[in-house]
PDB file of N, CA and C in Angstrom:
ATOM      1  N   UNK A   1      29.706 -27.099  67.157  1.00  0.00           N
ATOM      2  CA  UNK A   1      28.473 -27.101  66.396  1.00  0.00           C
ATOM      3  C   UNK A   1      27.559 -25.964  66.866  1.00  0.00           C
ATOM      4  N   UNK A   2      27.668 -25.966  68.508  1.00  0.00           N
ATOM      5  CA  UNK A   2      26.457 -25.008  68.776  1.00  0.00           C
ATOM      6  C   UNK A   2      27.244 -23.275  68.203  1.00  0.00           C
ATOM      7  N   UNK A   3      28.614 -23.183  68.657  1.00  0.00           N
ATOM      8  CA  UNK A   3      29.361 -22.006  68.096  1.00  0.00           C
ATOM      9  C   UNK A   3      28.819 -21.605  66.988  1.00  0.00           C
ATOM     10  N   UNK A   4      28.805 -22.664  65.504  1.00  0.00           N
ATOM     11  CA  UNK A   4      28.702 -22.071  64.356  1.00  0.00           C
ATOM     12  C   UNK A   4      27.224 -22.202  64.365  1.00  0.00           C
ATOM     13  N   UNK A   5      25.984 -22.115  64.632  1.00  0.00           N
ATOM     14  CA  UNK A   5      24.868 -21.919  64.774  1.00  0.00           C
ATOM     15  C   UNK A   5      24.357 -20.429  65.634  1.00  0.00           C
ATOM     16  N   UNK A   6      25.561 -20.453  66.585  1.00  0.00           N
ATOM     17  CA  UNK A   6      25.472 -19.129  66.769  1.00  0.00           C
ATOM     18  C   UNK A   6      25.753 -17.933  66.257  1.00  0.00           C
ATOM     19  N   UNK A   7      27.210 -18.334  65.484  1.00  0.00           N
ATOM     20  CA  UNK A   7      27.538 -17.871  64.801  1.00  0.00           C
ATOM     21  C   UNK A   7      26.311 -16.898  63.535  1.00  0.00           C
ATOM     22  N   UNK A   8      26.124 -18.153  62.777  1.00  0.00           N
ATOM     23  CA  UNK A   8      25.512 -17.974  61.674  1.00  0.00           C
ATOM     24  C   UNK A   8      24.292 -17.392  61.976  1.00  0.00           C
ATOM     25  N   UNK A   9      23.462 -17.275  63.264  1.00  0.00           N
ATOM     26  CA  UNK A   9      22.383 -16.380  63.811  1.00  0.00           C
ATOM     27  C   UNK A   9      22.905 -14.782  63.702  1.00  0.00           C
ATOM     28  N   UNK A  10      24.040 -14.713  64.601  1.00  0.00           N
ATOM     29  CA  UNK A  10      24.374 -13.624  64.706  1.00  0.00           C
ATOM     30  C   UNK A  10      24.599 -12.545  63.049  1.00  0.00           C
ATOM     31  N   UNK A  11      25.642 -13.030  62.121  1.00  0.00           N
ATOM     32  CA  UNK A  11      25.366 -12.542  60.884  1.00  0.00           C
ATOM     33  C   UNK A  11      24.458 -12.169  60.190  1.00  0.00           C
ATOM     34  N   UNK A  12      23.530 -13.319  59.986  1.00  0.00           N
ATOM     35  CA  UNK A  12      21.971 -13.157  59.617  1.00  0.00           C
ATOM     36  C   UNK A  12      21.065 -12.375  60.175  1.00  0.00           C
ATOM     37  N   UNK A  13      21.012 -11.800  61.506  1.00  0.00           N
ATOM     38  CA  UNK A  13      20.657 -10.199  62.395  1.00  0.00           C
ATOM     39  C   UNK A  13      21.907  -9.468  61.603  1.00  0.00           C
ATOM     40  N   UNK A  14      22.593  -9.232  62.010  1.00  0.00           N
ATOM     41  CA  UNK A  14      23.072  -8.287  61.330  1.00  0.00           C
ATOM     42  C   UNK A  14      23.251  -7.679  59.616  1.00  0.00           C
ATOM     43  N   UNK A  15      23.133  -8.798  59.172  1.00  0.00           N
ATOM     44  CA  UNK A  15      22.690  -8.285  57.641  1.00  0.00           C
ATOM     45  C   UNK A  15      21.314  -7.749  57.543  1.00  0.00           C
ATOM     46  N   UNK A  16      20.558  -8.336  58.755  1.00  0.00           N
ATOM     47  CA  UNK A  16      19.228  -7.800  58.725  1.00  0.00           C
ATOM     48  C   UNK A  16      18.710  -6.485  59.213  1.00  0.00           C
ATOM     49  N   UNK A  17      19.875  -6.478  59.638  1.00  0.00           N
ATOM     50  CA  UNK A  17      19.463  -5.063  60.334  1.00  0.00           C
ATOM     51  C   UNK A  17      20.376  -3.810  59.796  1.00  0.00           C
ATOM     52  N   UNK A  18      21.160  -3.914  58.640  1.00  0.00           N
ATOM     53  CA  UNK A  18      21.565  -3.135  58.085  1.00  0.00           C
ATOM     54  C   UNK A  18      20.857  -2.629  56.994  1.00  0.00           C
ATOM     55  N   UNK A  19      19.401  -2.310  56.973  1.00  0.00           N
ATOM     56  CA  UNK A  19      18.741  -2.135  55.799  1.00  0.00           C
ATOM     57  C   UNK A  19      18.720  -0.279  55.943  1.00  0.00           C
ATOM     58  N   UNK A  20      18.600   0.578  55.278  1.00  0.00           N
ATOM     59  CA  UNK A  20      18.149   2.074  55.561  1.00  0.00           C
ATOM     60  C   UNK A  20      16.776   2.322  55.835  1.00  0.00           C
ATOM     61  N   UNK A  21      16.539   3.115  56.861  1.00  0.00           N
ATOM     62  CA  UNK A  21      14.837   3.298  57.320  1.00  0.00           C
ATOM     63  C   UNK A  21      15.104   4.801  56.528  1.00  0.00           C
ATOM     64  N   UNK A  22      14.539   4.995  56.023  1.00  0.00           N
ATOM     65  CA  UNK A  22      13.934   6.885  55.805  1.00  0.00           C
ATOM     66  C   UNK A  22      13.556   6.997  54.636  1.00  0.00           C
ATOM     67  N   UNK A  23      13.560   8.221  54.265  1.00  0.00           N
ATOM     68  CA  UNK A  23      12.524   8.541  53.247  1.00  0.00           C
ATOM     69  C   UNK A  23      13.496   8.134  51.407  1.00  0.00           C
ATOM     70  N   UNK A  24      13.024   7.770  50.519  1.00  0.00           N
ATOM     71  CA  UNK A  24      13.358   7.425  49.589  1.00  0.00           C
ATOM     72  C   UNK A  24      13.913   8.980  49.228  1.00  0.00           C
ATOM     73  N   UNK A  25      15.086   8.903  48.013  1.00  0.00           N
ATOM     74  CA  UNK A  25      15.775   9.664  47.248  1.00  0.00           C
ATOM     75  C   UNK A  25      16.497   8.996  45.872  1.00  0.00           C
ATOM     76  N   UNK A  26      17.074   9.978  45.102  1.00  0.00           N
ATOM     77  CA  UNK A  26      17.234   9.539  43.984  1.00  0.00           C
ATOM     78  C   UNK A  26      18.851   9.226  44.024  1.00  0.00           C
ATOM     79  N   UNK A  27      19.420   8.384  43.349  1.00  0.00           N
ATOM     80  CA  UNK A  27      20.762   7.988  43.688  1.00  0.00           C
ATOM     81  C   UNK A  27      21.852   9.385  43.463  1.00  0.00           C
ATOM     82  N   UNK A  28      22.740   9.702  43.513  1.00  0.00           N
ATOM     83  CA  UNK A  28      23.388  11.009  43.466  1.00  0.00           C
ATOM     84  C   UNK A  28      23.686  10.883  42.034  1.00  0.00           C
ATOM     85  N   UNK A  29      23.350  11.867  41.433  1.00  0.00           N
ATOM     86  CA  UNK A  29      23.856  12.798  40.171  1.00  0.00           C
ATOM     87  C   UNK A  29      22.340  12.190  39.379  1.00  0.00           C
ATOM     88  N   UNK A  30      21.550  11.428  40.079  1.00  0.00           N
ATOM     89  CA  UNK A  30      20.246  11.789  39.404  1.00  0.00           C
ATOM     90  C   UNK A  30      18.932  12.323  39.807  1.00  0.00           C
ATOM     91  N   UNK A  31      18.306  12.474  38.751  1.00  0.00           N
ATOM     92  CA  UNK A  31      17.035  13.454  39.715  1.00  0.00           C
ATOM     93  C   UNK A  31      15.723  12.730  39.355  1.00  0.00           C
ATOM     94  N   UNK A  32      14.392  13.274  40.320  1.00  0.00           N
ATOM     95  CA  UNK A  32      13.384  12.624  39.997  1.00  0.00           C
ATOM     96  C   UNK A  32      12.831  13.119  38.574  1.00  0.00           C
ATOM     97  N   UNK A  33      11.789  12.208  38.377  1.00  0.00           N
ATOM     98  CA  UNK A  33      11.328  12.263  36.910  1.00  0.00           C
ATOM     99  C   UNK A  33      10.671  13.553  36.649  1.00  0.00           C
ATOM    100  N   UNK A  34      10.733  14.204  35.454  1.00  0.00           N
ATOM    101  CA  UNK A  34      10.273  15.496  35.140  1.00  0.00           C
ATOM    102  C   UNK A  34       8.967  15.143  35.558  1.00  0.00           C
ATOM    103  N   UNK A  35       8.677  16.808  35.983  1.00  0.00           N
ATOM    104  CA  UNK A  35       7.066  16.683  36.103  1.00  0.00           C
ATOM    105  C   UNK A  35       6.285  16.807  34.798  1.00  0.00           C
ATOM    106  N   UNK A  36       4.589  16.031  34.911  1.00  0.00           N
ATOM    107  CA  UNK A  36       4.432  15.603  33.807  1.00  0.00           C
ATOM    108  C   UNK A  36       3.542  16.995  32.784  1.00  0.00           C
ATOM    109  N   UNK A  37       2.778  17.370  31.974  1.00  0.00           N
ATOM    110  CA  UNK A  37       2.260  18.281  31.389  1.00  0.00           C
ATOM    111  C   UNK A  37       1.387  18.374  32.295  1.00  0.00           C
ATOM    112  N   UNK A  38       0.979  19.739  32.738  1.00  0.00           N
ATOM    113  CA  UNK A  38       0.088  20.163  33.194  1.00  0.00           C
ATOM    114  C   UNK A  38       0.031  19.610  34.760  1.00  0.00           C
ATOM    115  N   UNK A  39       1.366  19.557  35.160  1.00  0.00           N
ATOM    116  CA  UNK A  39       1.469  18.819  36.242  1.00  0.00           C
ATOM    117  C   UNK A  39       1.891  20.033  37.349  1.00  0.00           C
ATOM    118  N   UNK A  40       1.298  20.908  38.326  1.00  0.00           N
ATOM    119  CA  UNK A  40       1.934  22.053  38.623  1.00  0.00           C
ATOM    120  C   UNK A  40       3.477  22.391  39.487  1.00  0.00           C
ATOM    121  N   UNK A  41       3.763  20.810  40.258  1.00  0.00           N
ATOM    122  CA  UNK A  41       5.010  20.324  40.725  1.00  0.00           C
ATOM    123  C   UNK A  41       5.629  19.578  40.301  1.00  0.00           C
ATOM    124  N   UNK A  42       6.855  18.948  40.807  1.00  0.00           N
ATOM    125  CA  UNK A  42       7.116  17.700  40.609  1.00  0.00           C
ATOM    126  C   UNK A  42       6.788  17.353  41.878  1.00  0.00           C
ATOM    127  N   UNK A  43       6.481  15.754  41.513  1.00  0.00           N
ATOM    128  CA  UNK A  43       6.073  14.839  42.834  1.00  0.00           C
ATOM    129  C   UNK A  43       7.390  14.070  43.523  1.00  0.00           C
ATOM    130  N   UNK A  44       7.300  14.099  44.783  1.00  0.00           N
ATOM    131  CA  UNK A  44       7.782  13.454  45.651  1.00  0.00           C
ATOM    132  C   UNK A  44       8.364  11.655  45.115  1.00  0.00           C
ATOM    133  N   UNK A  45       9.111  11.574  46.039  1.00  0.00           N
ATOM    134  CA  UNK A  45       9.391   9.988  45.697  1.00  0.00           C
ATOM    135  C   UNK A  45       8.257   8.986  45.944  1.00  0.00           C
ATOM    136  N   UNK A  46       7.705   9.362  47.371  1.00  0.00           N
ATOM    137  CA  UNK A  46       6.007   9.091  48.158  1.00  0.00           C
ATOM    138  C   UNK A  46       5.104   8.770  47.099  1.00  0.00           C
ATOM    139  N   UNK A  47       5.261   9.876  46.936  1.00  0.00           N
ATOM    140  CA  UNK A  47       3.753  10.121  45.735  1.00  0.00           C
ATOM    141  C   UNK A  47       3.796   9.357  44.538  1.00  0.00           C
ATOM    142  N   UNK A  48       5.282   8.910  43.759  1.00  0.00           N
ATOM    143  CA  UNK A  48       5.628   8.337  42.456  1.00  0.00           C
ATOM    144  C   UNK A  48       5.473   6.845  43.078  1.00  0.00           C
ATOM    145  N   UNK A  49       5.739   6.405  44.561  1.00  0.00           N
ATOM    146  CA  UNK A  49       5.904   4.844  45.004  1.00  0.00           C
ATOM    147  C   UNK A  49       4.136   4.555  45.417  1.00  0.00           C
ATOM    148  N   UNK A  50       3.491   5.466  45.843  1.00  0.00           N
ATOM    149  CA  UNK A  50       1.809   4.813  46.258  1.00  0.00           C
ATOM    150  C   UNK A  50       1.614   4.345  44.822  1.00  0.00           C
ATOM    151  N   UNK A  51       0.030   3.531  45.124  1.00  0.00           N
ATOM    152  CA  UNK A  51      -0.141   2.943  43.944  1.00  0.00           C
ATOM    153  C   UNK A  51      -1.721   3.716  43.617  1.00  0.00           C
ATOM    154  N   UNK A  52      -1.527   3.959  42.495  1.00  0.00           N
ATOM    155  CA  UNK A  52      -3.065   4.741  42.028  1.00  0.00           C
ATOM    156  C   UNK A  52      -4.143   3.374  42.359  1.00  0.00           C
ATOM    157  N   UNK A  53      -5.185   4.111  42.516  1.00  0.00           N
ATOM    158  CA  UNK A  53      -6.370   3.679  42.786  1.00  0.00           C
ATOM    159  C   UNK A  53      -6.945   2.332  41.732  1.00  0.00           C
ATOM    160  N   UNK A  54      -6.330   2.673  40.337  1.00  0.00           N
ATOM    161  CA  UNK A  54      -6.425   1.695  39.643  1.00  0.00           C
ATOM    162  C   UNK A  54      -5.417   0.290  39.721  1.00  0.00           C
ATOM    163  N   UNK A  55      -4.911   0.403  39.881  1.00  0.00           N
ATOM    164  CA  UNK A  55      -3.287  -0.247  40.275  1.00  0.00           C
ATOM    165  C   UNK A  55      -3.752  -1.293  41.370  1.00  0.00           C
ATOM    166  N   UNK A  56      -4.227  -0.436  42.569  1.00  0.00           N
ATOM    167  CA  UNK A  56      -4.986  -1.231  43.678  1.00  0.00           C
ATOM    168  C   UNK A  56      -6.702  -1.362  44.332  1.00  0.00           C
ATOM    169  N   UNK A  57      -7.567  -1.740  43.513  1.00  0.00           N
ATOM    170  CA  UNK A  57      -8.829  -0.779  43.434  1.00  0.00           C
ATOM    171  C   UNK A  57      -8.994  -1.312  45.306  1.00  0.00           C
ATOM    172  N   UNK A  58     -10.026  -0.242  45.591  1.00  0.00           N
ATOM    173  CA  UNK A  58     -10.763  -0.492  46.941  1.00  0.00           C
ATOM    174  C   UNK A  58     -11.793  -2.056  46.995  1.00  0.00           C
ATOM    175  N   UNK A  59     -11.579  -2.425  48.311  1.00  0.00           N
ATOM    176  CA  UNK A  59     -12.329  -3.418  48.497  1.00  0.00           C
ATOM    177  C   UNK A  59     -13.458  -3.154  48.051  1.00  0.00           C
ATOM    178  N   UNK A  60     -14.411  -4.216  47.857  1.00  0.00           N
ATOM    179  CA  UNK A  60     -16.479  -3.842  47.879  1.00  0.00           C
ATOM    180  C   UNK A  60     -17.085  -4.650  48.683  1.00  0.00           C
ATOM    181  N   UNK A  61     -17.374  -3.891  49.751  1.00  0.00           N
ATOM    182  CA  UNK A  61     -17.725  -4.824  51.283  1.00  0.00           C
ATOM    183  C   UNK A  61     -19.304  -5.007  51.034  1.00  0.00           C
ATOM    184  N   UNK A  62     -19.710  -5.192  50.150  1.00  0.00           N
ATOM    185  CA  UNK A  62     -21.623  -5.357  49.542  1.00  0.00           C
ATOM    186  C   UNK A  62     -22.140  -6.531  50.771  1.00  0.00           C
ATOM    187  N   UNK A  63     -22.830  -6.589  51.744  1.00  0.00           N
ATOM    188  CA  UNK A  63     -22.723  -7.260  52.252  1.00  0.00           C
ATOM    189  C   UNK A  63     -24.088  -8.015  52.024  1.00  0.00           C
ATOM    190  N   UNK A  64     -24.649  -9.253  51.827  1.00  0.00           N
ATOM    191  CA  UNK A  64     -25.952  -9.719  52.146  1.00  0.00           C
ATOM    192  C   UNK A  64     -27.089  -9.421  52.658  1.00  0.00           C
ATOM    193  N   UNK A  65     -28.066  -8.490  52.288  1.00  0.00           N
ATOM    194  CA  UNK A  65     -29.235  -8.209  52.762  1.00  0.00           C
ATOM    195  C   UNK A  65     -29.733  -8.923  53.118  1.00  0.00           C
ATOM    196  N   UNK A  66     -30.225 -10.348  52.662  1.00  0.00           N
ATOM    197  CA  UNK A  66     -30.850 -11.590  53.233  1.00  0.00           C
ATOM    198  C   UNK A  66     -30.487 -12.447  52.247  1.00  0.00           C
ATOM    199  N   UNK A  67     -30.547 -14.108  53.410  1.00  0.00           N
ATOM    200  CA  UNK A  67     -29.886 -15.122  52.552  1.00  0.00           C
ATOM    201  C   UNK A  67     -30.642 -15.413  51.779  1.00  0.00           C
ATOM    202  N   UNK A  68     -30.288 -16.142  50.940  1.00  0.00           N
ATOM    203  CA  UNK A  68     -31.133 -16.646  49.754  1.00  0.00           C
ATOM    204  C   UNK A  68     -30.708 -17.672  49.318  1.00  0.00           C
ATOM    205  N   UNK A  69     -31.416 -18.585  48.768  1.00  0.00           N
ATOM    206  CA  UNK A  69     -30.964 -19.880  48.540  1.00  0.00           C
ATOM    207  C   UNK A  69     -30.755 -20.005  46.971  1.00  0.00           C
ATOM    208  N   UNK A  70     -29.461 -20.471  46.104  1.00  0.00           N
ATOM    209  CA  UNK A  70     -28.732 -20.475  44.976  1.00  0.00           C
ATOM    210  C   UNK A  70     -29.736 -21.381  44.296  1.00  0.00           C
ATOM    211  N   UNK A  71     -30.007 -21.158  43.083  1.00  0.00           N
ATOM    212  CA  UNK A  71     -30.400 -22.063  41.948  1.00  0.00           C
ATOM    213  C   UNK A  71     -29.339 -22.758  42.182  1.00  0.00           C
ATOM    214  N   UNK A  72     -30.001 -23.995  41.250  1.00  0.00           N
ATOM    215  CA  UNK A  72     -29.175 -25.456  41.407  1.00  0.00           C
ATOM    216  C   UNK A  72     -28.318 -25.133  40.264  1.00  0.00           C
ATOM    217  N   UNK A  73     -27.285 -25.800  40.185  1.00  0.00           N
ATOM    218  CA  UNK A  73     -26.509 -25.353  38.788  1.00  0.00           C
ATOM    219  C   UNK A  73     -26.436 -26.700  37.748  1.00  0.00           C
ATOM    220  N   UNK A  74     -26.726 -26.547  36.702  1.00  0.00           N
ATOM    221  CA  UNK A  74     -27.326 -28.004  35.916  1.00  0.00           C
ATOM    222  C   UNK A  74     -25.678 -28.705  35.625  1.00  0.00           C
ATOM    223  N   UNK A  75     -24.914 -27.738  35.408  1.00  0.00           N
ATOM    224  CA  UNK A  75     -23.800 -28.067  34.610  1.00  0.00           C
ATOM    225  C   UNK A  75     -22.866 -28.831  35.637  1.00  0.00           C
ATOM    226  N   UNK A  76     -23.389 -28.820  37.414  1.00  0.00           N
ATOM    227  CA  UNK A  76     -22.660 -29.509  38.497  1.00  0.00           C
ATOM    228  C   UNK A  76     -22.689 -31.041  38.533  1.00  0.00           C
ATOM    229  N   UNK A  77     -22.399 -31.716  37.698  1.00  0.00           N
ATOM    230  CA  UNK A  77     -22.807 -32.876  37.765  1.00  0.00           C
ATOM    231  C   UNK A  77     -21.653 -33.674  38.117  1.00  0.00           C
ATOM    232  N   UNK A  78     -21.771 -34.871  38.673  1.00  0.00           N
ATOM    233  CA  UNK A  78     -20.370 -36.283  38.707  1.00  0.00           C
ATOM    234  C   UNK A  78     -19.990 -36.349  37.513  1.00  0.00           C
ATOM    235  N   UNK A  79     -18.829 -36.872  37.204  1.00  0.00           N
ATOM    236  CA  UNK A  79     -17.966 -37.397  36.111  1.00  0.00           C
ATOM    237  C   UNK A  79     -18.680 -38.304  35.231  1.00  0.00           C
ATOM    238  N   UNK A  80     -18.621 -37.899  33.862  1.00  0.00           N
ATOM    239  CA  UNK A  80     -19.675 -39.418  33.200  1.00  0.00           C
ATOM    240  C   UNK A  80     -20.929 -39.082  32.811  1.00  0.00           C
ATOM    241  N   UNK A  81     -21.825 -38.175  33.609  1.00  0.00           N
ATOM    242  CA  UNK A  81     -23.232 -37.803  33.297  1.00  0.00           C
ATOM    243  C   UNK A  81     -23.325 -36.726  32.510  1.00  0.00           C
ATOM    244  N   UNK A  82     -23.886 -36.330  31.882  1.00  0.00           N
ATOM    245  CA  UNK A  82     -24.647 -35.333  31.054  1.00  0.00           C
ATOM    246  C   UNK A  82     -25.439 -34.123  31.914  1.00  0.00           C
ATOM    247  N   UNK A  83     -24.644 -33.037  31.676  1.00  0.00           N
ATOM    248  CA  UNK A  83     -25.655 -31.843  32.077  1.00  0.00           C
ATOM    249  C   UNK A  83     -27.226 -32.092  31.799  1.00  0.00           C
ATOM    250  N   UNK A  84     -27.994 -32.206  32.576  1.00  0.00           N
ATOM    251  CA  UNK A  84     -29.358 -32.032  31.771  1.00  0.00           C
ATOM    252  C   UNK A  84     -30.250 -30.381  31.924  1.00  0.00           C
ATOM    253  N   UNK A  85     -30.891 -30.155  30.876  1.00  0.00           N
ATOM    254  CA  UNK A  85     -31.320 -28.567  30.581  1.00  0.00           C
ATOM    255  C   UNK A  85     -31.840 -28.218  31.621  1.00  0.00           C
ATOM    256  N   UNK A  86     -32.375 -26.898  31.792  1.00  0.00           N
ATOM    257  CA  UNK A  86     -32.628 -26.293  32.879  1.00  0.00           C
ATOM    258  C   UNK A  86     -34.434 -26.241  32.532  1.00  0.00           C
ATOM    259  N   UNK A  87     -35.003 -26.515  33.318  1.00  0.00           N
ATOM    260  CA  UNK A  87     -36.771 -26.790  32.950  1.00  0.00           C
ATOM    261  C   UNK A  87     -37.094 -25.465  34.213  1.00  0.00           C
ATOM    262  N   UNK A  88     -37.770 -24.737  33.988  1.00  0.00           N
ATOM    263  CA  UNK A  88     -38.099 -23.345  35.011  1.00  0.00           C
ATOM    264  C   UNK A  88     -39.275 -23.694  35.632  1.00  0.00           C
ATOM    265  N   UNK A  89     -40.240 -24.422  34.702  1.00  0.00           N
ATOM    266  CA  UNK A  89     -41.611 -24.660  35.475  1.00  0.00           C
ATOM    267  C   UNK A  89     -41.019 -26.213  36.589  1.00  0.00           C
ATOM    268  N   UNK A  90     -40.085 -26.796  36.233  1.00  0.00           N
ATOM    269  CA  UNK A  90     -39.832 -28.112  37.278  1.00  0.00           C
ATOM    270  C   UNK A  90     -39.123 -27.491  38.372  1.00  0.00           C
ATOM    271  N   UNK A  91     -38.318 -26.744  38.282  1.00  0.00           N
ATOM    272  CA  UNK A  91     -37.997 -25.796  39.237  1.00  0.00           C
ATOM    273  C   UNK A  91     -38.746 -24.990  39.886  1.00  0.00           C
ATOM    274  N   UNK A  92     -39.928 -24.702  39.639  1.00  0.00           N
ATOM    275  CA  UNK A  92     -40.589 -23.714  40.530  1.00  0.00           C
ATOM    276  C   UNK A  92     -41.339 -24.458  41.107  1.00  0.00           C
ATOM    277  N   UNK A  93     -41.929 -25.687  40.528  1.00  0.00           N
ATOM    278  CA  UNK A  93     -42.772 -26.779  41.215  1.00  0.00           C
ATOM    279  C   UNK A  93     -41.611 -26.993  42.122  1.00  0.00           C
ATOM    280  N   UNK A  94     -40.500 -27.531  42.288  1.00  0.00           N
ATOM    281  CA  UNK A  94     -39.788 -28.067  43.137  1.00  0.00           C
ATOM    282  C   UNK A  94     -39.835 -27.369  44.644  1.00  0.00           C
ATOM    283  N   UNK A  95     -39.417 -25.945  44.329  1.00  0.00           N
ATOM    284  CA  UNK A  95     -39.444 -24.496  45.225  1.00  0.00           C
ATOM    285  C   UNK A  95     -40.449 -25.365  46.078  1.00  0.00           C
ATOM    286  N   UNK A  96     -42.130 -25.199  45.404  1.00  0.00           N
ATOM    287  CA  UNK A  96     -42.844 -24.951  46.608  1.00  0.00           C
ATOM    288  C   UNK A  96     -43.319 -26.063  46.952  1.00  0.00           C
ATOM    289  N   UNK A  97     -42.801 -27.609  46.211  1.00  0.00           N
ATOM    290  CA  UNK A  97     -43.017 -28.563  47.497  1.00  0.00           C
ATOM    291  C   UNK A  97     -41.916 -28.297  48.506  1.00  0.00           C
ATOM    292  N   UNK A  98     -40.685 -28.012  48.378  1.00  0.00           N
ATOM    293  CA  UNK A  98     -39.816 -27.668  49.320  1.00  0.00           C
ATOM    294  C   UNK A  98     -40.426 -26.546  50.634  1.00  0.00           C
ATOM    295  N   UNK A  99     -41.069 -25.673  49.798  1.00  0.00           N
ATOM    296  CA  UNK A  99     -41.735 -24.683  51.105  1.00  0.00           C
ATOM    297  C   UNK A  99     -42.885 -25.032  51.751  1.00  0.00           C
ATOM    298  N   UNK A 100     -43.166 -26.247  51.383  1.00  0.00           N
ATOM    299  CA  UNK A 100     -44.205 -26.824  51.819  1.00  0.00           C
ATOM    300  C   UNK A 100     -43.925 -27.948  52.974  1.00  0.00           C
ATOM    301  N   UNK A 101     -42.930 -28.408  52.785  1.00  0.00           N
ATOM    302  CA  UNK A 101     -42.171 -29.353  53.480  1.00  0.00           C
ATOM    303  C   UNK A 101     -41.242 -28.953  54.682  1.00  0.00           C
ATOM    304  N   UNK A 102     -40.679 -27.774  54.179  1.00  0.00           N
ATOM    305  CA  UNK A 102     -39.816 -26.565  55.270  1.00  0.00           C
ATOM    306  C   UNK A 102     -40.472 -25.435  55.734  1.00  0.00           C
ATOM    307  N   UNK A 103     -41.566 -25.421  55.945  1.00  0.00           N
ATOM    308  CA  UNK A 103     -42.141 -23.919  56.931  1.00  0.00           C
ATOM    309  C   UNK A 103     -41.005 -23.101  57.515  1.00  0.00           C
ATOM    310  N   UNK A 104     -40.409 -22.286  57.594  1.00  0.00           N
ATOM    311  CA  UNK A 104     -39.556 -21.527  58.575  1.00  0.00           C
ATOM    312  C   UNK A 104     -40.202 -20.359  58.888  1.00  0.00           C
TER     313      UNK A 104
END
């Protein structure tokens, strides 16, 4: 039992480690893709495998200037109840008994 466990380790490295490391090429008797109009080379295999900028856009690290506390969201309600509308003046009354109550 322990044999064929060893066994079957050993194969599984070795299929694993038969992969090719180096630089990409085109299989023999074909070539890379024409270069395109107005293109002044042809590009590399490199260059055809990165991914354009659109493909992968850049992160947006925008980070928090200061916290701020979220409007309530009306539509968050339990199962069963009714959204109720959004009132701006009950909300702003709310604000400043809250800042009245929380000094920080």
């Amino acid at each position: 039992m322990i044999f064929r466990k060893s066994l079957l380790l050993a194969l599984a490295l070795a299929l694993g480690a038969c992969g090719k490391v180096g630089d990409l090429e085109p299989k023999s008797g074909n070539s890379l893709p024409p270069k395109a109009y107005g293109q002044r080379a042809e590009q590399s295999a490199e260059a055809l495998t990165t991914p354009s900028a659109q493909a992968r856009p850049a992160r947006s690290d925008e980070l928090l200037r200061r916290s701020e506390r979220r409007e309530d969201d009306p539509f968050d309600v339990p199962p069963g109840k009714e959204p109720q509308p959004f009132n701006a003046q009950e909300a702003a009354e709310e604000a400043v008994t809250e800042a009245k109550e929380n000094p920080s």
